[in-house]
C-alpha atoms as a PDB file:
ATOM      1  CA  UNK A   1     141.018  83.320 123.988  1.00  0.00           C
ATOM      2  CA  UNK A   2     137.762  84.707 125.102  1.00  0.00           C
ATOM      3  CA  UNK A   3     137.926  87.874 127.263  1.00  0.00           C
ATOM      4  CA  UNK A   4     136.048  88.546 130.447  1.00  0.00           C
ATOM      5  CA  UNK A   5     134.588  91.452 131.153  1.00  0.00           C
ATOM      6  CA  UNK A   6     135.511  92.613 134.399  1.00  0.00           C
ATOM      7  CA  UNK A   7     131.993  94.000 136.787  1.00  0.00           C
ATOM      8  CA  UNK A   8     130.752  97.912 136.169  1.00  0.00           C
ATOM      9  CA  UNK A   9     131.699  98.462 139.338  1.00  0.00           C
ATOM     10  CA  UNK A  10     134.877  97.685 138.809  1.00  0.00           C
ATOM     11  CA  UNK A  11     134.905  99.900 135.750  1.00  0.00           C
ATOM     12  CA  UNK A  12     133.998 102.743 137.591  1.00  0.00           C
ATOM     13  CA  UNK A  13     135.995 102.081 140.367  1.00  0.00           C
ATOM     14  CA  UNK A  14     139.099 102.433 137.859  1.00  0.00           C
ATOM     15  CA  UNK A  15     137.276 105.291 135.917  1.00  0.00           C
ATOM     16  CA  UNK A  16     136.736 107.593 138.788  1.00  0.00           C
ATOM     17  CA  UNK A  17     140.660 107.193 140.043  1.00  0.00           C
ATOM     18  CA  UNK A  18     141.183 109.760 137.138  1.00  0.00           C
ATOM     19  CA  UNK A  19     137.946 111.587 138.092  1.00  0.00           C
ATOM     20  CA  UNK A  20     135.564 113.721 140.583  1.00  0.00           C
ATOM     21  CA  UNK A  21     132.562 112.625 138.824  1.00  0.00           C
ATOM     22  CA  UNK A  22     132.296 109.549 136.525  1.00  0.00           C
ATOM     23  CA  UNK A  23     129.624 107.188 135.236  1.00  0.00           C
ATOM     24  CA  UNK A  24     130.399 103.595 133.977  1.00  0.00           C
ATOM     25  CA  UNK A  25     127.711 101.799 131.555  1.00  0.00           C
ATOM     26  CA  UNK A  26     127.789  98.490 129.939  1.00  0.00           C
ATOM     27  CA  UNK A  27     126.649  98.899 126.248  1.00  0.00           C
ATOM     28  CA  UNK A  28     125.691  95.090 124.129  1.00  0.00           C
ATOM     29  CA  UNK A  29     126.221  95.009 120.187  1.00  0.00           C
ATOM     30  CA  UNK A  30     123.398  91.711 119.579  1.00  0.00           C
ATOM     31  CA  UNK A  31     122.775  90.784 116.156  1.00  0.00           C
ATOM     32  CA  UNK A  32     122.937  87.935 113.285  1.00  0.00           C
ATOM     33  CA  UNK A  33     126.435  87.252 112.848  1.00  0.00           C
ATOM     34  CA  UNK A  34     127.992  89.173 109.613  1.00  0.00           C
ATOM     35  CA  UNK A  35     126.231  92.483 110.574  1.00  0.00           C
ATOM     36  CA  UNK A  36     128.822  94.522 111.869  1.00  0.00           C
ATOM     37  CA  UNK A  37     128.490  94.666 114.999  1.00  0.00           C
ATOM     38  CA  UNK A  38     132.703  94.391 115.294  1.00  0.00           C
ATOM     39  CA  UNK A  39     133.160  96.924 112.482  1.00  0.00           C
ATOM     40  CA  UNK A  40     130.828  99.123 114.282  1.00  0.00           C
ATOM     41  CA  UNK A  41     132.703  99.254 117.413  1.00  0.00           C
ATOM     42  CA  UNK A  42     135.990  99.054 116.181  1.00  0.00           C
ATOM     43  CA  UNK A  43     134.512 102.705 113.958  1.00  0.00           C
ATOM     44  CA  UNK A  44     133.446 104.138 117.215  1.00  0.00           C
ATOM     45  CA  UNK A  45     136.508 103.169 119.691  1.00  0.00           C
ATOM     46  CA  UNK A  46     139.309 104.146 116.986  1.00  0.00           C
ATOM     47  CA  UNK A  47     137.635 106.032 113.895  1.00  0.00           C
ATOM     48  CA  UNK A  48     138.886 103.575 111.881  1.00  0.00           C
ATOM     49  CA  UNK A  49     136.694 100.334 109.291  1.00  0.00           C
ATOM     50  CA  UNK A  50     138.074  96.821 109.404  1.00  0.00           C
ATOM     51  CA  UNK A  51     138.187  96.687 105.440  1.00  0.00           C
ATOM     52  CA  UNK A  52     138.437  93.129 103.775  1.00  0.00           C
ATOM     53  CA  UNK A  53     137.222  89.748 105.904  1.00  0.00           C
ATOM     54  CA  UNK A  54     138.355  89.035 109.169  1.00  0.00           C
ATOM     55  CA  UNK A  55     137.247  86.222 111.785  1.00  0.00           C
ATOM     56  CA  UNK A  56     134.245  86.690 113.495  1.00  0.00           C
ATOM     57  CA  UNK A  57     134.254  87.013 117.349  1.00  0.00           C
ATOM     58  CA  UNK A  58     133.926  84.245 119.498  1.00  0.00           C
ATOM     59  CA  UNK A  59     131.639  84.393 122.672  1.00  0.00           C
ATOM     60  CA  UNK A  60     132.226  88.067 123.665  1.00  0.00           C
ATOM     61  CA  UNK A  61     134.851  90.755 123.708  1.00  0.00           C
ATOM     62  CA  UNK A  62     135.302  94.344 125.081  1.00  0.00           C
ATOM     63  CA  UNK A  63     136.543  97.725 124.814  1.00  0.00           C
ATOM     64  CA  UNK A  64     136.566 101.018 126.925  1.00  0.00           C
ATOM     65  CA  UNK A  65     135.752 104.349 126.173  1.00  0.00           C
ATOM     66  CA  UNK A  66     135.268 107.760 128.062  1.00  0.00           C
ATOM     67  CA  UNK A  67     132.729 110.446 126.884  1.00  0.00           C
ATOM     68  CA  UNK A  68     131.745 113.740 127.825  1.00  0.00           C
ATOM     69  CA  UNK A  69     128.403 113.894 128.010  1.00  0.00           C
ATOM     70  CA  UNK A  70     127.604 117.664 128.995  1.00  0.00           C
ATOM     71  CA  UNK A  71     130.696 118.249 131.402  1.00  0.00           C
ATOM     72  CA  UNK A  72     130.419 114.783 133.198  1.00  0.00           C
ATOM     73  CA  UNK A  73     132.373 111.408 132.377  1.00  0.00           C
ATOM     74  CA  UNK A  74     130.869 108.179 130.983  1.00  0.00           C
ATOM     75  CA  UNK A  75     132.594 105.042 130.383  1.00  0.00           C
ATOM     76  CA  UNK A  76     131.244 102.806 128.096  1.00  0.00           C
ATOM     77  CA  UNK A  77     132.027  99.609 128.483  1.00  0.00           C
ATOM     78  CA  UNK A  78     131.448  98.277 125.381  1.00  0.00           C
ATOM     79  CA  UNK A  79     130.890  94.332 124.866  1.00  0.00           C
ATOM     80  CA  UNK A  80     131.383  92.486 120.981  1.00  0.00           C
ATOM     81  CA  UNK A  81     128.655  89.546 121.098  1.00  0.00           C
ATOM     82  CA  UNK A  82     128.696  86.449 118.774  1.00  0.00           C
ATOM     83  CA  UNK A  83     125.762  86.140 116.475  1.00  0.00           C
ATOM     84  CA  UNK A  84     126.241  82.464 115.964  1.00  0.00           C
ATOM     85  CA  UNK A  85     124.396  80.318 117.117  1.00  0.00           C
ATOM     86  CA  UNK A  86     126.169  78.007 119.297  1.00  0.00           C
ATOM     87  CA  UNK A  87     127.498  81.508 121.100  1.00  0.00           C
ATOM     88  CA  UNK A  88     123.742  81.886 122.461  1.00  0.00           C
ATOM     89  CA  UNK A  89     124.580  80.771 125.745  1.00  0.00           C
ATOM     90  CA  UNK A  90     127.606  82.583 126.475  1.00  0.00           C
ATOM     91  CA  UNK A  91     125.595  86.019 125.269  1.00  0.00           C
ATOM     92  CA  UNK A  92     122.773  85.130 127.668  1.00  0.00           C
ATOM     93  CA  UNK A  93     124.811  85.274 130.870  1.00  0.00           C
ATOM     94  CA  UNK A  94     125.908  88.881 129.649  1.00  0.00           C
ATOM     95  CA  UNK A  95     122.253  90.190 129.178  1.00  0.00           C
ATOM     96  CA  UNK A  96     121.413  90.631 132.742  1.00  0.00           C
ATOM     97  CA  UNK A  97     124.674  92.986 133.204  1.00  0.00           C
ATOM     98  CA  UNK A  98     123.557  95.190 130.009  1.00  0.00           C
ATOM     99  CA  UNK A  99     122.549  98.947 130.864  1.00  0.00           C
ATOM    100  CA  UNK A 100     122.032  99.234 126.944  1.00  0.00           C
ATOM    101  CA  UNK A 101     121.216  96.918 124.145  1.00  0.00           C
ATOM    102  CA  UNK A 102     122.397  98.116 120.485  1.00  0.00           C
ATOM    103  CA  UNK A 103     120.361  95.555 118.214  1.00  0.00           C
ATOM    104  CA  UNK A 104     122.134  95.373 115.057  1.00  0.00           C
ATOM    105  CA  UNK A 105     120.437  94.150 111.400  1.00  0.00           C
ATOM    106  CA  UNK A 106     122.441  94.491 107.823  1.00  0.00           C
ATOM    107  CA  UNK A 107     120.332  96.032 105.632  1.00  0.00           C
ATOM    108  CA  UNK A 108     121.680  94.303 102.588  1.00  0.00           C
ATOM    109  CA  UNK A 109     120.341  91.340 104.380  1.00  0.00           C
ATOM    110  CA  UNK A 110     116.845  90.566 104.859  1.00  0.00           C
ATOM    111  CA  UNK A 111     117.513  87.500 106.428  1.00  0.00           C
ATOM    112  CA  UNK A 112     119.287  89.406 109.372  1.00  0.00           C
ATOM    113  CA  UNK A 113     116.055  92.283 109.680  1.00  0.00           C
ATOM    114  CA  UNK A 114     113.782  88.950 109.886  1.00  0.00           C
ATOM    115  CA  UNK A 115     115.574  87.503 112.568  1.00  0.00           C
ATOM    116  CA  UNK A 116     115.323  90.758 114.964  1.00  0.00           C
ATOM    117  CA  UNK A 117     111.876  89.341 116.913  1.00  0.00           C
ATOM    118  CA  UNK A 118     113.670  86.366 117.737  1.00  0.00           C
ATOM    119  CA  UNK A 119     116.188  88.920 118.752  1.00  0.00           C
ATOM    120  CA  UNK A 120     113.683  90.478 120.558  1.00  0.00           C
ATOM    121  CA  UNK A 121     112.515  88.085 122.313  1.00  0.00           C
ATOM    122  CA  UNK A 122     115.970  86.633 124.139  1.00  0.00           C
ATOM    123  CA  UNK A 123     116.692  90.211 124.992  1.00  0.00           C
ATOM    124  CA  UNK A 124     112.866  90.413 126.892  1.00  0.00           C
ATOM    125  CA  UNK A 125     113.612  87.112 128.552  1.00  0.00           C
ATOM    126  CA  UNK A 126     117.486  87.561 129.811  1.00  0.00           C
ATOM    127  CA  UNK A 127     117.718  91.849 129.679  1.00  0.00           C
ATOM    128  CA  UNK A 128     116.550  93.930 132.818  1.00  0.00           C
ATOM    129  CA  UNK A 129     113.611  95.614 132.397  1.00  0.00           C
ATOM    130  CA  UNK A 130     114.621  99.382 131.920  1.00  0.00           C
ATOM    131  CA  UNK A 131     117.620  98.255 129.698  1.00  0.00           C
ATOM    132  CA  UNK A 132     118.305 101.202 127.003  1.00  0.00           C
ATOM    133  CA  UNK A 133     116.959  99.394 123.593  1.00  0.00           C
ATOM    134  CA  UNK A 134     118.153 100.672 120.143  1.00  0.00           C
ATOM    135  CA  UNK A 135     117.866  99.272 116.566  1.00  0.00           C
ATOM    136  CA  UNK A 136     120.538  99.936 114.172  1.00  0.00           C
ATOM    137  CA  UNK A 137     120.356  98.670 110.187  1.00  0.00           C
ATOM    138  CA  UNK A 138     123.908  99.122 109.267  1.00  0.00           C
ATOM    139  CA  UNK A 139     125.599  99.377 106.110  1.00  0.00           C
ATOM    140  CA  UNK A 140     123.591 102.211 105.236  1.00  0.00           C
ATOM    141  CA  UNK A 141     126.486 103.445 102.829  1.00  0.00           C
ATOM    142  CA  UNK A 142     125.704 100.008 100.526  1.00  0.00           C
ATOM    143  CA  UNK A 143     122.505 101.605  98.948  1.00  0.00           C
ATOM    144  CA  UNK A 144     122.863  99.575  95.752  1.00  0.00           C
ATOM    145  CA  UNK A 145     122.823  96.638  97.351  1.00  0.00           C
ATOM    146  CA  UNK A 146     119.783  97.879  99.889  1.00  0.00           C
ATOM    147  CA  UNK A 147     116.990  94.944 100.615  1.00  0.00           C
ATOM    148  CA  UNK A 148     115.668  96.532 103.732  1.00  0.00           C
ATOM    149  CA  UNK A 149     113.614  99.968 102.894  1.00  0.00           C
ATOM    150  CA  UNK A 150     114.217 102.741 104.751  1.00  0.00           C
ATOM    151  CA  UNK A 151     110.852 103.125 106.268  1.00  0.00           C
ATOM    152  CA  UNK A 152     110.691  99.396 107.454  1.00  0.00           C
ATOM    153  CA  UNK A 153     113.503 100.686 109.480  1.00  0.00           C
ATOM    154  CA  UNK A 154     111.407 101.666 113.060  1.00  0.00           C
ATOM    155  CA  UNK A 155     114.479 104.103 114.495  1.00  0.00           C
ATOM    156  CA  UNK A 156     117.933 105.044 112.404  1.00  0.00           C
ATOM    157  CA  UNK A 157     120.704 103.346 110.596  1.00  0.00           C
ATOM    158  CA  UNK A 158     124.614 103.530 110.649  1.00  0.00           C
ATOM    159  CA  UNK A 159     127.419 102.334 108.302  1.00  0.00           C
ATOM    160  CA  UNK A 160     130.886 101.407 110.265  1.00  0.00           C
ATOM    161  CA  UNK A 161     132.633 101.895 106.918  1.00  0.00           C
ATOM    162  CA  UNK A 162     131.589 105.764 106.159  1.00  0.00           C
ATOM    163  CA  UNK A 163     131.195 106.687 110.322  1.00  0.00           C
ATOM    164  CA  UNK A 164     127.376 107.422 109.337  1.00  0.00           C
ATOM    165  CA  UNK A 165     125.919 108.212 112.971  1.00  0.00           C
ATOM    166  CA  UNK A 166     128.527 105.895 114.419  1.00  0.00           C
ATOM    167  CA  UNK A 167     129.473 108.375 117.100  1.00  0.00           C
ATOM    168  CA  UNK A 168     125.569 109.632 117.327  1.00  0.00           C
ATOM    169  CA  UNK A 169     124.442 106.177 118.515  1.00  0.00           C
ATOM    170  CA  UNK A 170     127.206 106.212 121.303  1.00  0.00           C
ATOM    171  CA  UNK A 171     126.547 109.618 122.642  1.00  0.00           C
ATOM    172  CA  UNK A 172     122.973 109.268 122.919  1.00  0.00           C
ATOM    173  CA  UNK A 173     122.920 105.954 124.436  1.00  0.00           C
ATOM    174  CA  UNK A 174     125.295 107.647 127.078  1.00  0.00           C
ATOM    175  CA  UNK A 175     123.250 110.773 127.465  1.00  0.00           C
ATOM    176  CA  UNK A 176     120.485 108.658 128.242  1.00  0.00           C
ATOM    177  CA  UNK A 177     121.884 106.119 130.973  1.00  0.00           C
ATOM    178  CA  UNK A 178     123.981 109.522 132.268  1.00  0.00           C
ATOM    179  CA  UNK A 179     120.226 111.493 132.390  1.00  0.00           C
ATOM    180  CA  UNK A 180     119.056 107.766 134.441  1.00  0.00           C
ATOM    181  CA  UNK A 181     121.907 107.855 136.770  1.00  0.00           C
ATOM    182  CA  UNK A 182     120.768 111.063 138.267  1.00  0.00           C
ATOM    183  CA  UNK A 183     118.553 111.457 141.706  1.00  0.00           C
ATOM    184  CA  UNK A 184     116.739 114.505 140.470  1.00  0.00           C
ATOM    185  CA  UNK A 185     117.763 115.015 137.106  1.00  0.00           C
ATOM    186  CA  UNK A 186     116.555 119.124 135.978  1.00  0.00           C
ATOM    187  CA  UNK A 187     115.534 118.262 132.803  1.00  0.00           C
ATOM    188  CA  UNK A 188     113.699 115.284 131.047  1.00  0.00           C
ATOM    189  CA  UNK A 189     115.316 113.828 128.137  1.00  0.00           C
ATOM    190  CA  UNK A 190     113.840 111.360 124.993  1.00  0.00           C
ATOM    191  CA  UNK A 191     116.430 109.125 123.052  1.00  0.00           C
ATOM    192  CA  UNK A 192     114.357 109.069 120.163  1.00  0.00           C
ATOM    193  CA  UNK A 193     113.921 112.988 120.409  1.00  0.00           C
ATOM    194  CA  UNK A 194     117.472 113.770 120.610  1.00  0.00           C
ATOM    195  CA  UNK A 195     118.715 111.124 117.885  1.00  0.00           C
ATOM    196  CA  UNK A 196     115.891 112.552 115.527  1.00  0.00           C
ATOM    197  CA  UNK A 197     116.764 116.610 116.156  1.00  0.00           C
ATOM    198  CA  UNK A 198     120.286 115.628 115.556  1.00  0.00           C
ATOM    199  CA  UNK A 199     120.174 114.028 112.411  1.00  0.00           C
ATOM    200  CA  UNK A 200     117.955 116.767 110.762  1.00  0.00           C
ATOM    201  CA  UNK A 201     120.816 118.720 112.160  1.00  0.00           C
ATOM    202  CA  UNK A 202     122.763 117.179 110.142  1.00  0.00           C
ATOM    203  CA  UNK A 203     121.196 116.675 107.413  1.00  0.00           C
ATOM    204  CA  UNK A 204     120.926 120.699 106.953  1.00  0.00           C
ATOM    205  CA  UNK A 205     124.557 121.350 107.054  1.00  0.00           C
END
């Protein structure tokens, strides 16, 4: 049966029981079905990859997870989309309720990177306005079956089976909506800044 997810307010309402100081988020995975989207949350939420075929999610589903982004709490509320088709609809009534959109291609499938303006385009007609946007090509870690180049790719990739930037994509979408939630935040911060200082990071170790 398909879950509901309950409100954010909700969410937080249950969140900050446990808490002095707690932020709640809605996060979307959107994408062609078969991209990963499941896999990818299923890395984040329990470190572990759903190896072998499994059935592919029907409407939407959810999970929960707390960060700490830089002393204060975030829950992500983190909802599983279809990418079929005849699932449109139900996804649609979710946009509206999105603080971030994760927009997810395979890059062994260049079928699923074409498809990402039409994509696009449902998530400008149904999203709010200042919704968090980020692309992800996953399956990075299948590089012999790549059909998507790297520099076609306009901001990073992750793989759900190796963890590549799994927990990266998570954190900065959360440091971001936790920076918006803030009256007078001290400090200015760029998602595309941070993502890109901590993958050369990375890269150097």
């Amino acid at each position: 049966s398909r879950l509901t997810p309950p409100s954010a307010q909700a969410a937080e309402a249950e969140c900050c029981q446990h808490s002095n100081s707690c932020r709640t988020a809605a996060v979307m995975l959107v994408g062609d079905s078969g991209v990963g989207k499941t896999c990818l949350l299923v890395r984040f939420k329990d470190g572990a990859f759903l190896a072998g075929s499994f059935i592919s999610t029907v409407g939407i589903d959810f999970r929960n997870k707390v960060m700490n982004i830089d002393g204060v709490k975030v829950k992500l509320q983190i909802w599983d989309t279809a990418g079929q088709e005849r699932f449109r609809s139900v996804t649609h009534a979710y946009y509206r309720d999105a603080h971030a959109l994760l927009l997810l291609y395979d890059v062994t499938n260049r079928a699923s990177f074409d498809n990402i303006q039409a994509w696009l385009s449902e998530i400008h007609e149904y999203a709010q306005q200042d919704v968090v946007l980020m692309l992800l090509g996953n399956k990075a870690d299948s590089s012999h079956e790549r059909v998507v180049k790297r520099e076609d790719v306009p901001f990073m990739e992750t793989s759900a089976r190796s963890g590549l930037n799994v927990e990266l994509v998570f954190t900065a979408v959360a440091k971001e909506l936790k920076h918006r939630s803030m009256k007078d935040p001290s400090e200015t911060f760029k998602l595309q800044e941070y993502v890109n200082k901590e993958m050369r990071g990375a890269s150097c170790c």
